[in-house]
Protein backbone atom coordinates (compact mmCIF):
# COMPACT_ATOMS: atom_id res chain seq x y z
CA UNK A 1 8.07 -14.33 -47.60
CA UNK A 2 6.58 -17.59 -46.80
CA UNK A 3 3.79 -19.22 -48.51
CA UNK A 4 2.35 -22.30 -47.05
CA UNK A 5 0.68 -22.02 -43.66
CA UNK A 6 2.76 -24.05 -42.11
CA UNK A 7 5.89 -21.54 -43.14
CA UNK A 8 4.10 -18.80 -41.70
CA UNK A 9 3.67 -19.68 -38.69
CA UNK A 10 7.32 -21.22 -38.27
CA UNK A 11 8.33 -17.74 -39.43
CA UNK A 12 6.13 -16.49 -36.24
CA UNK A 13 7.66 -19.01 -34.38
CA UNK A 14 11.05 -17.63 -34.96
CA UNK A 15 10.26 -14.39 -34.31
CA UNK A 16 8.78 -14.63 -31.00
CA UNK A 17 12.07 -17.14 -29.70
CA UNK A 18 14.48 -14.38 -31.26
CA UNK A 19 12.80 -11.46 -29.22
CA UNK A 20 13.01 -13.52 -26.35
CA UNK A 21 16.90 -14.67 -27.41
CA UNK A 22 18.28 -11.11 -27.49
CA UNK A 23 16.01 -9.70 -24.48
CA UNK A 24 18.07 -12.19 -22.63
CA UNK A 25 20.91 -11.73 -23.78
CA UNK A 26 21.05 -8.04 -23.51
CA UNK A 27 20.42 -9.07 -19.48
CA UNK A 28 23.37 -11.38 -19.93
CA UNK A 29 25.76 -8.73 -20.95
CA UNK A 30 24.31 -5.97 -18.88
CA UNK A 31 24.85 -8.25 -15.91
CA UNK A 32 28.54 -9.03 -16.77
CA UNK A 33 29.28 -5.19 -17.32
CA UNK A 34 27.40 -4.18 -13.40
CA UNK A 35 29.80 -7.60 -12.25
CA UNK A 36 32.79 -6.48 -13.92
CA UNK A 37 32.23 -2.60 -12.66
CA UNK A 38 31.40 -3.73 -8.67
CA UNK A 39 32.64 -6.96 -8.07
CA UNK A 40 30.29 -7.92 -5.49
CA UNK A 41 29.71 -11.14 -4.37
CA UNK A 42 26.29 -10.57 -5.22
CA UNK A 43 26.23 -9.45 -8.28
CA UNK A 44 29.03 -11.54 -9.41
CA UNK A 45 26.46 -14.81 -8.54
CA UNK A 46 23.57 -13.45 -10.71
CA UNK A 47 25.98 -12.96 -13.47
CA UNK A 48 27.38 -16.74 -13.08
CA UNK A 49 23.94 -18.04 -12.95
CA UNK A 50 22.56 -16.00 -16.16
CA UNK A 51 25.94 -17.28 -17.72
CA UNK A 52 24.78 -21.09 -17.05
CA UNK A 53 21.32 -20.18 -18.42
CA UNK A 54 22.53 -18.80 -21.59
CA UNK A 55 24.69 -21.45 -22.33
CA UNK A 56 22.04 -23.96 -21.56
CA UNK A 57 20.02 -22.52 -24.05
CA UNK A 58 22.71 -22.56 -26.35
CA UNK A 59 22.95 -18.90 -27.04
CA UNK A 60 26.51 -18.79 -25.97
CA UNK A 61 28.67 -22.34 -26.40
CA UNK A 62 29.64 -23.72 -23.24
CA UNK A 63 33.38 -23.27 -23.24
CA UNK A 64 32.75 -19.55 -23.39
CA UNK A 65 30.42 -19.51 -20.19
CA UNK A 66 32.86 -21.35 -18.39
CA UNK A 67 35.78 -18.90 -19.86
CA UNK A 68 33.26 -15.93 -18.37
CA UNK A 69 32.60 -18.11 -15.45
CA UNK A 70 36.22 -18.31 -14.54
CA UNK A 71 36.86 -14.84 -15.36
CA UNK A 72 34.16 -13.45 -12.86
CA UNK A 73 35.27 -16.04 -10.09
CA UNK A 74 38.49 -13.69 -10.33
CA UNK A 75 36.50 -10.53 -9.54
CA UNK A 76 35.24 -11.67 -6.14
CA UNK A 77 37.62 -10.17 -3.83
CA UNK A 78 38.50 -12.66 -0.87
CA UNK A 79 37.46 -12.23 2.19
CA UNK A 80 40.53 -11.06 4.88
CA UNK A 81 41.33 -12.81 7.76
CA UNK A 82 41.29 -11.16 10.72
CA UNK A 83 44.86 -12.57 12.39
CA UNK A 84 45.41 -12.01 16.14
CA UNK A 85 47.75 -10.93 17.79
């Protein structure tokens, strides 16, 4: 346990930006499951943008965001063309 004042409240400190860490990140993986499970263009945005976020904040490292960005890009299914005939 900390001692000094100053090492309490950097403990505090901690433990207030890991509750906040893994809240989000438990919405960043619940988000890529409901992306991976519908695929809709929606859905598949909100994940892409809480992807940038986490890796911004360093929680994931950037080359896996844009491995999971790439990944979901994949789900969206394409619009068809309507051809005439």
């Amino acid at each position: 346990m900390p001692v000094t004042k100053t090492a309490k409240r950097a403990l505090r400190v901690s433990q207030k930006k890991k509750r906040v860490n893994d809240a989000f990140v438990k919405q960043f993986e619940i988000s890529l499951r409901e992306a991976k499970k519908k695929g809709d263009q929606k859905v598949v945005a909100k994940a892409m943008s809480l992807t940038d976020r986490a890796a911004k904040r360093r929680l994931i490292h950037k080359n896996k965001a844009a491995r999971i960005k790439s990944y979901l890009a994949k789900l969206i299914k394409p619009a068809r063309a309507k051809s005439k005939k």
